[in-house]
C-alpha atoms as a PDB file:
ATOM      1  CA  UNK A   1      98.628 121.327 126.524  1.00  0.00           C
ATOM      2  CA  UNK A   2      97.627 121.811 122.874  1.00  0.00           C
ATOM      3  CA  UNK A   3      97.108 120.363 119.622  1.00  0.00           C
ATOM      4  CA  UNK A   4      98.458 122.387 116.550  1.00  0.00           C
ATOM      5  CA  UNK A   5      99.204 122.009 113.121  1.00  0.00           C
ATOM      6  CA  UNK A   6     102.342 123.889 112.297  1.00  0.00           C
ATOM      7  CA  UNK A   7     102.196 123.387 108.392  1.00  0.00           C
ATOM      8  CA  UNK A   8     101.383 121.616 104.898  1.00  0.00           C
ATOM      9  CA  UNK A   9     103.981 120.833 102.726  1.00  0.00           C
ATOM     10  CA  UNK A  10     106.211 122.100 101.358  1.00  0.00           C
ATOM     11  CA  UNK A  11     106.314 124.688 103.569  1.00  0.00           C
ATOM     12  CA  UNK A  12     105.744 123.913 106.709  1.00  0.00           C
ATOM     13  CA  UNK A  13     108.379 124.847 109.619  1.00  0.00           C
ATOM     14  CA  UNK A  14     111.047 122.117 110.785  1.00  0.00           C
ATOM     15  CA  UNK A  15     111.400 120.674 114.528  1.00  0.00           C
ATOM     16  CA  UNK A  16     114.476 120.978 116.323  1.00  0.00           C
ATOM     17  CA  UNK A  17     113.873 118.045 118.488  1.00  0.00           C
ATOM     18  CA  UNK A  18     116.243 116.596 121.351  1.00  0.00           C
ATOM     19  CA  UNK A  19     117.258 113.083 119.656  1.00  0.00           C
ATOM     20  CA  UNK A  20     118.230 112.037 122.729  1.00  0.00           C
ATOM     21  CA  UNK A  21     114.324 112.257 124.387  1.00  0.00           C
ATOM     22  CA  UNK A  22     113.048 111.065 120.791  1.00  0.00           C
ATOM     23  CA  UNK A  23     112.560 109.301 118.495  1.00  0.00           C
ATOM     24  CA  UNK A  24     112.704 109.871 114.530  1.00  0.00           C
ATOM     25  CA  UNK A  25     114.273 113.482 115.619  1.00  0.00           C
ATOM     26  CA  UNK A  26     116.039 113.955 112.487  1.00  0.00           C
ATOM     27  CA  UNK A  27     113.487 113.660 110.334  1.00  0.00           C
ATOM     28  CA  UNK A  28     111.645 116.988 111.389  1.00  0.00           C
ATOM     29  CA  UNK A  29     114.431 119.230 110.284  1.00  0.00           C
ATOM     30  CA  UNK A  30     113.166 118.887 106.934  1.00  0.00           C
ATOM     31  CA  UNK A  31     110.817 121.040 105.191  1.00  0.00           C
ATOM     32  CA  UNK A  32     109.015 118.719 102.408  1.00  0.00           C
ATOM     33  CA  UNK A  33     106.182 117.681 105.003  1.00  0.00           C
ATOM     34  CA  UNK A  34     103.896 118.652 107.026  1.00  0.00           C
ATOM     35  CA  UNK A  35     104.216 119.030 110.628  1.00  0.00           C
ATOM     36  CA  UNK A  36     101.697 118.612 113.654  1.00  0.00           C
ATOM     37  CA  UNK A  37     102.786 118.943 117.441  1.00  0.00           C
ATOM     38  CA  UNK A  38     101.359 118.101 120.818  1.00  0.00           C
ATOM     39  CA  UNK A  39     102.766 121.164 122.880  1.00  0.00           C
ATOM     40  CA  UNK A  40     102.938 122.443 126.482  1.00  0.00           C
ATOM     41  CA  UNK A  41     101.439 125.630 126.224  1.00  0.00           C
ATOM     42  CA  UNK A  42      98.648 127.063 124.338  1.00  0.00           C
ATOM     43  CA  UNK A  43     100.615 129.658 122.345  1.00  0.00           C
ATOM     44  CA  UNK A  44     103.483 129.664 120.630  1.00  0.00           C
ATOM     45  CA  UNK A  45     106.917 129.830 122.522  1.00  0.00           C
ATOM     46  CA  UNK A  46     108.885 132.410 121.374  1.00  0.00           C
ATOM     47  CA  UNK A  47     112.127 129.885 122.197  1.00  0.00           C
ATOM     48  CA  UNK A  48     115.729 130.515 123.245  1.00  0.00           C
ATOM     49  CA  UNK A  49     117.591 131.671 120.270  1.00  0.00           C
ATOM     50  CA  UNK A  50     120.591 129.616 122.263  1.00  0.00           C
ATOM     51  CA  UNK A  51     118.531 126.500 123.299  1.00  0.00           C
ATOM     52  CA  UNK A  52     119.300 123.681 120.350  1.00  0.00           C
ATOM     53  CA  UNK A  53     116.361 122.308 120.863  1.00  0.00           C
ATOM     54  CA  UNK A  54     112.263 122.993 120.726  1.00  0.00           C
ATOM     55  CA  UNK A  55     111.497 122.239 124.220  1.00  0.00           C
ATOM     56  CA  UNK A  56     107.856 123.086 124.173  1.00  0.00           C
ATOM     57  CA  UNK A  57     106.935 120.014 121.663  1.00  0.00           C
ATOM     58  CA  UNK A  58     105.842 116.815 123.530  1.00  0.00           C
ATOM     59  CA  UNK A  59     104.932 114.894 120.658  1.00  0.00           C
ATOM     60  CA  UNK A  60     104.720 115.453 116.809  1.00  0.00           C
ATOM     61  CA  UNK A  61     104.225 113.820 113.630  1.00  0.00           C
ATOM     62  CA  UNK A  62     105.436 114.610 109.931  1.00  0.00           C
ATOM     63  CA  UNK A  63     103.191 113.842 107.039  1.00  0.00           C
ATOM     64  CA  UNK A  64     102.855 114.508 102.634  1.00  0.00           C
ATOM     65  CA  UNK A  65     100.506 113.497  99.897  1.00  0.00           C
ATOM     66  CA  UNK A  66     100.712 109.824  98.956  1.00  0.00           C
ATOM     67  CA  UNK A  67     103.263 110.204  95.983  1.00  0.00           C
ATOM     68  CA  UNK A  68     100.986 108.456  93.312  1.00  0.00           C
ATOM     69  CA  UNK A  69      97.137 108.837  95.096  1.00  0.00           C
ATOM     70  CA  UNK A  70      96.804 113.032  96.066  1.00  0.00           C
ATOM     71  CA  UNK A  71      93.481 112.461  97.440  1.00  0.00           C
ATOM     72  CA  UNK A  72      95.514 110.473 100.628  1.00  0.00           C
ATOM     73  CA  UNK A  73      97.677 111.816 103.375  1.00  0.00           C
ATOM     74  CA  UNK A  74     100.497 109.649 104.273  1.00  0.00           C
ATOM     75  CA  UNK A  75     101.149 110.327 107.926  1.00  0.00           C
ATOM     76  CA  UNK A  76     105.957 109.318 107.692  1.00  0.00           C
ATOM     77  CA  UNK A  77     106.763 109.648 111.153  1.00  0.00           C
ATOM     78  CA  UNK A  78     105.284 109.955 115.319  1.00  0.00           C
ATOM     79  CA  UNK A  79     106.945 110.344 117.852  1.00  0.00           C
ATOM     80  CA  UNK A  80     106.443 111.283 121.561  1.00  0.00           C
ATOM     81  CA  UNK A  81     109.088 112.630 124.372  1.00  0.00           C
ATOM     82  CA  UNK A  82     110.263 109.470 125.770  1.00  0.00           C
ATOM     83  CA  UNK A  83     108.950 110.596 129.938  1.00  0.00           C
ATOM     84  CA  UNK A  84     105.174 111.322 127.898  1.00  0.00           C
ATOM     85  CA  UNK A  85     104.972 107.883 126.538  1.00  0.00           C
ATOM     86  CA  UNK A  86     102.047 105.528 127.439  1.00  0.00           C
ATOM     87  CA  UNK A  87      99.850 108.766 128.014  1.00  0.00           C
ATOM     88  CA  UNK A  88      97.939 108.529 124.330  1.00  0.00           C
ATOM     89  CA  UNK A  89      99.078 111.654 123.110  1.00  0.00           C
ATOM     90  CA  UNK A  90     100.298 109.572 119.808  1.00  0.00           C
ATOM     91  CA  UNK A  91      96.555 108.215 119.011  1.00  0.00           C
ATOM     92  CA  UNK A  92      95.301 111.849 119.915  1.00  0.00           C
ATOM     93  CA  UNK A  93      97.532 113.408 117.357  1.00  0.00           C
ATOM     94  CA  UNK A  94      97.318 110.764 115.157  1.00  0.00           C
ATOM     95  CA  UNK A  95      93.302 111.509 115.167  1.00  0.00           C
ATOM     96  CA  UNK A  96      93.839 115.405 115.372  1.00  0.00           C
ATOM     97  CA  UNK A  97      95.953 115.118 111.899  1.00  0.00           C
ATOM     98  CA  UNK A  98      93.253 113.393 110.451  1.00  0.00           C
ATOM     99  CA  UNK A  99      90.453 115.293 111.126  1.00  0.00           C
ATOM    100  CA  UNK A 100      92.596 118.362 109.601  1.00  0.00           C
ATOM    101  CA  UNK A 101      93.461 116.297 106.518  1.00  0.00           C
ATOM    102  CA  UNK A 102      89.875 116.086 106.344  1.00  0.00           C
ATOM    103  CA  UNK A 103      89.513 119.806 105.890  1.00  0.00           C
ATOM    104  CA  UNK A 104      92.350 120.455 103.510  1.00  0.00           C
ATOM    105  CA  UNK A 105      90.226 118.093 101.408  1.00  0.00           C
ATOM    106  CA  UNK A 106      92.026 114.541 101.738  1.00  0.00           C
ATOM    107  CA  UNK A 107      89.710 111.813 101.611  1.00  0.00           C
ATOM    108  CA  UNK A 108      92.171 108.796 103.411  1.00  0.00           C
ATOM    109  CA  UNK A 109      94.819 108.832 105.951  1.00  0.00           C
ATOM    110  CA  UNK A 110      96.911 106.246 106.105  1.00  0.00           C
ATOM    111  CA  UNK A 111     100.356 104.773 108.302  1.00  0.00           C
ATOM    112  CA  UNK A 112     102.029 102.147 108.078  1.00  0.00           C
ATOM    113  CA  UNK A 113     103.513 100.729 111.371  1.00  0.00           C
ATOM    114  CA  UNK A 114     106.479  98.539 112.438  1.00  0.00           C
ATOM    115  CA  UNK A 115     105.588  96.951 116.139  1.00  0.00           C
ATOM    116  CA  UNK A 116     102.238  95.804 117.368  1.00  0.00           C
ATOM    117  CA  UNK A 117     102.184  99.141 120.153  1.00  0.00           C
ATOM    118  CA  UNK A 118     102.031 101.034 117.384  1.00  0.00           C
ATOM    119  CA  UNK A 119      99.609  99.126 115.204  1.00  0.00           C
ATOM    120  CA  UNK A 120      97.235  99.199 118.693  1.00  0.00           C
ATOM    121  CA  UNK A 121      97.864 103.353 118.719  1.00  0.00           C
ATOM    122  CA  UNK A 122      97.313 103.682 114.921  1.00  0.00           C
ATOM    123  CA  UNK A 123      94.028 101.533 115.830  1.00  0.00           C
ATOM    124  CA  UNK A 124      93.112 103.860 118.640  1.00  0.00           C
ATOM    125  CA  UNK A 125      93.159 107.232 116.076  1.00  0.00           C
ATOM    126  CA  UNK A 126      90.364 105.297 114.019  1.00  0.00           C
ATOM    127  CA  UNK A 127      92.864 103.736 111.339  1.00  0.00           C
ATOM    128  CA  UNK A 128      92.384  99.885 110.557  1.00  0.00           C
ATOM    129  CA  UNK A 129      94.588  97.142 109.313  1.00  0.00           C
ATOM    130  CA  UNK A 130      94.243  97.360 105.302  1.00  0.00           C
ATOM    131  CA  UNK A 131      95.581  93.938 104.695  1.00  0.00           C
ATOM    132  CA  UNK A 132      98.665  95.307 103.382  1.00  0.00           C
ATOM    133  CA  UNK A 133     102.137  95.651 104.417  1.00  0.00           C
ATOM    134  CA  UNK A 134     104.918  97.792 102.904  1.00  0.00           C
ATOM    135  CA  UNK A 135     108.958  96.613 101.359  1.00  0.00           C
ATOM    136  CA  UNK A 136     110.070  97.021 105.062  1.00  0.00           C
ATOM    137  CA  UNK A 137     107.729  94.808 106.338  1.00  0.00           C
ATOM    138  CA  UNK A 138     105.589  97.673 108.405  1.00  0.00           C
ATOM    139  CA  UNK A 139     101.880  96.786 108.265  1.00  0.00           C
ATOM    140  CA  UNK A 140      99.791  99.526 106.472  1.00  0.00           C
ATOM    141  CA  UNK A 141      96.448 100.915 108.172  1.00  0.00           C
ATOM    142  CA  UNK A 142      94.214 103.647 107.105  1.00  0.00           C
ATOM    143  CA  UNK A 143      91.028 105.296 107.419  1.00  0.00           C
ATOM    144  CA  UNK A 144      88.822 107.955 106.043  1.00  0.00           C
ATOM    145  CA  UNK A 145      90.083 111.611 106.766  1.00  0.00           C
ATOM    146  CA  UNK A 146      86.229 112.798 108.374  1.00  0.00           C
ATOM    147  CA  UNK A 147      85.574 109.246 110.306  1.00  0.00           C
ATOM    148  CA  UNK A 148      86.963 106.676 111.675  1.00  0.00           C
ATOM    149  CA  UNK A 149      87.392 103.317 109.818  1.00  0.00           C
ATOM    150  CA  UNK A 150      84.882 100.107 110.459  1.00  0.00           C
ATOM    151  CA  UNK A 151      87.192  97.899 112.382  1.00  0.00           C
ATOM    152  CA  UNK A 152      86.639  94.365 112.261  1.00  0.00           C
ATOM    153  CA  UNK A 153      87.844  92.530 115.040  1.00  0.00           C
ATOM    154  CA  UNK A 154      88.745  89.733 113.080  1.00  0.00           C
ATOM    155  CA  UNK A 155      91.085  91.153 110.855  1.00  0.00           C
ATOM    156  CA  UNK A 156      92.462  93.299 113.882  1.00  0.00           C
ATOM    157  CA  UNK A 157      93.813  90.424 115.755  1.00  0.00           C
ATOM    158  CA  UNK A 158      95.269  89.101 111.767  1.00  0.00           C
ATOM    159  CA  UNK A 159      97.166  91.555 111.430  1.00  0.00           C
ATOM    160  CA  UNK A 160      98.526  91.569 115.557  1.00  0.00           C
ATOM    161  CA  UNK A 161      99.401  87.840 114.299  1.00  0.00           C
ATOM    162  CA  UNK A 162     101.626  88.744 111.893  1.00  0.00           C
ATOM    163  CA  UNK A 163     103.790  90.364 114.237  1.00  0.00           C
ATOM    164  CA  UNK A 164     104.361  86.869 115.729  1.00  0.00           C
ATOM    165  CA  UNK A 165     107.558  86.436 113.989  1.00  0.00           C
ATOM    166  CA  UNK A 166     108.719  89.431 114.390  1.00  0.00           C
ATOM    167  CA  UNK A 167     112.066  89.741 116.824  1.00  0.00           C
ATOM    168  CA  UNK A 168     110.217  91.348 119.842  1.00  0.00           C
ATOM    169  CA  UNK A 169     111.359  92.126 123.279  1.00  0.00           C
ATOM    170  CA  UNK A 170     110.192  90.193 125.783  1.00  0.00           C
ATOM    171  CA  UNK A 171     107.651  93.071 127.296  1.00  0.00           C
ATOM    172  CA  UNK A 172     106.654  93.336 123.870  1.00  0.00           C
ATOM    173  CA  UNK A 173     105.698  89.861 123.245  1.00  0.00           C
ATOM    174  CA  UNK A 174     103.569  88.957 126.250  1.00  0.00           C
ATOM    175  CA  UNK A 175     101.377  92.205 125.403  1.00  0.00           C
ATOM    176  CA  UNK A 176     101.232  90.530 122.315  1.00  0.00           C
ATOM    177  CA  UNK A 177      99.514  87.060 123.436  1.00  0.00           C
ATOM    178  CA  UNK A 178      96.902  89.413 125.958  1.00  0.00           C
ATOM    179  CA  UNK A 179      96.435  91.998 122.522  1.00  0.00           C
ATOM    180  CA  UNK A 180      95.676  88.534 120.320  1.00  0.00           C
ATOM    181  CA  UNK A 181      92.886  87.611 122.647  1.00  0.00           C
ATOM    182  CA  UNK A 182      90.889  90.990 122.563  1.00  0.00           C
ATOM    183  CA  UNK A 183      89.253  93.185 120.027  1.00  0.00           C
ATOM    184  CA  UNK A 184      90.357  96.504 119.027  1.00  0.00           C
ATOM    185  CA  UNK A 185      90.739  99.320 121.723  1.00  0.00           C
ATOM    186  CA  UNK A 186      88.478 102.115 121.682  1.00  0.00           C
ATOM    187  CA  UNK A 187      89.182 105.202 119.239  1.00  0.00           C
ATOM    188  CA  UNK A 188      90.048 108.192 121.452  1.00  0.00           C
ATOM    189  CA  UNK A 189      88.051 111.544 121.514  1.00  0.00           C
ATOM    190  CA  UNK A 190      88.540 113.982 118.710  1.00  0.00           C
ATOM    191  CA  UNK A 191      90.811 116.495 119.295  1.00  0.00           C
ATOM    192  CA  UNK A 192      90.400 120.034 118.915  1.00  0.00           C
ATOM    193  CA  UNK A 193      93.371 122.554 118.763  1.00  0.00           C
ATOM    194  CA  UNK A 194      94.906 125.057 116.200  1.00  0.00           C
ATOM    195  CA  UNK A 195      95.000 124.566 112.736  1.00  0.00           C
ATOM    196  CA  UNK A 196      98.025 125.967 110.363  1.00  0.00           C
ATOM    197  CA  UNK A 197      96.267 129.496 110.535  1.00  0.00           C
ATOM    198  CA  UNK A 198      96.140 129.722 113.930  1.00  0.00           C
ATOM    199  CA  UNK A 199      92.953 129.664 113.831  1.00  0.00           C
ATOM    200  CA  UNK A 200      90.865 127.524 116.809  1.00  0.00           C
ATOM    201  CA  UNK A 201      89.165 124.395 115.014  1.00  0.00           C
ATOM    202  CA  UNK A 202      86.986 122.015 116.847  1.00  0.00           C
ATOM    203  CA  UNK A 203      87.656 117.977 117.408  1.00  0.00           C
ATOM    204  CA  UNK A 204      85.571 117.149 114.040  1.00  0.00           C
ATOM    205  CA  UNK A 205      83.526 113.540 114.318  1.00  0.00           C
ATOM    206  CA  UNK A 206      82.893 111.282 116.834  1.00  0.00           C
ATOM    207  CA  UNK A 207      84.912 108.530 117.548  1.00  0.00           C
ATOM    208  CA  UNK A 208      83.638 104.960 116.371  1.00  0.00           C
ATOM    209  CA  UNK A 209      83.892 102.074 118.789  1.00  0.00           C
END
């Protein structure tokens, strides 16, 4: 398995990805962002001119420049083949695009994040709660590209609170009430991989706690 950054924007190469197995899938088959994957091997598939679909990808995010702050990498869209969920591949590549953002020169990553799995996951790459939450109600988190953010417990659990009202399922909601009465999980290990060269790059910083 390998972590690899595929491209910046603009002109990074699109995902054909089986929208059946995930998530998001048709918003990788455009070439304005930046694309990261999580894939089987460690090289390349050369891929079945035939096949419809990039089978090799297990995970992958899209990300661009904030549109009014340069100096911040928005990460749009994760998403992880449905039979790989609940591994941690999102956090890892999560942390894995930051630490490369880091090197391209951004100085803050940020996400914002719909359901209180993913606000835990964004947590676990080293992004915090900001306070903030977007027009479609997603709550926005961010950290600095080279470490991860100082994570207060307190506002943690605030912003898990707000997701009280939101129309969970019923799995959903009882991890919920157990998530309210902890602090934040532990940031995963930096990831090393392949950056947009193709060149090997290491994991970067150690994670925080």
């Amino acid at each position: 398995m390998e972590f690899a950054l595929l491209g910046w924007p603009p002109g990074a190469p699109t995902l054909r990805l089986d929208y059946r197995r995930f998530a998001y899938a048709g918003k990788f088959v455009r070439g304005s962002t930046g694309t990261a994957v999580v894939r089987r091997s460690d090289s390349p598939p050369e891929g079945d001119p035939d096949d419809d679909f990039d089978r090799d990808v297990l995970a992958a995010a899209s990300f661009s420049a904030d549109r009014t702050d340069a100096d911040c990498l928005v990460v749009r869209y994760v998403t992880v083949r449905d039979d790989r969920r609940g591994e941690g591949l999102g956090p890892r590549l999560l942390a894995f695009v930051a630490t490369r953002a880091a090197d391209r020169g951004y100085d803050r990553v940020r996400i914002a994040v719909n359901n209180p799995a993913a606000y835990r996951a964004a947590y676990r790459a080293g992004f915090a709660f900001t306070g903030r939450e977007t027009g479609l109600a997603e709550l926005v988190c961010e950290r600095p590209a080279a470490t991860p953010a100082d994570r207060n417990p307190e506002r943690y659990r605030a912003g898990l609170d707000r997701y009280r009202e939101r129309d969970l399922n019923e799995g959903l909601a009882a991890r919920l009430d157990d998530w309210l009465g902890g602090d934040p999980p532990p940031t995963v290990a930096p990831q090393p991989g392949v950056d947009a060269d193709g060149e090997r790059v290491g994991g970067g910083h150690e994670p925080g706690r």
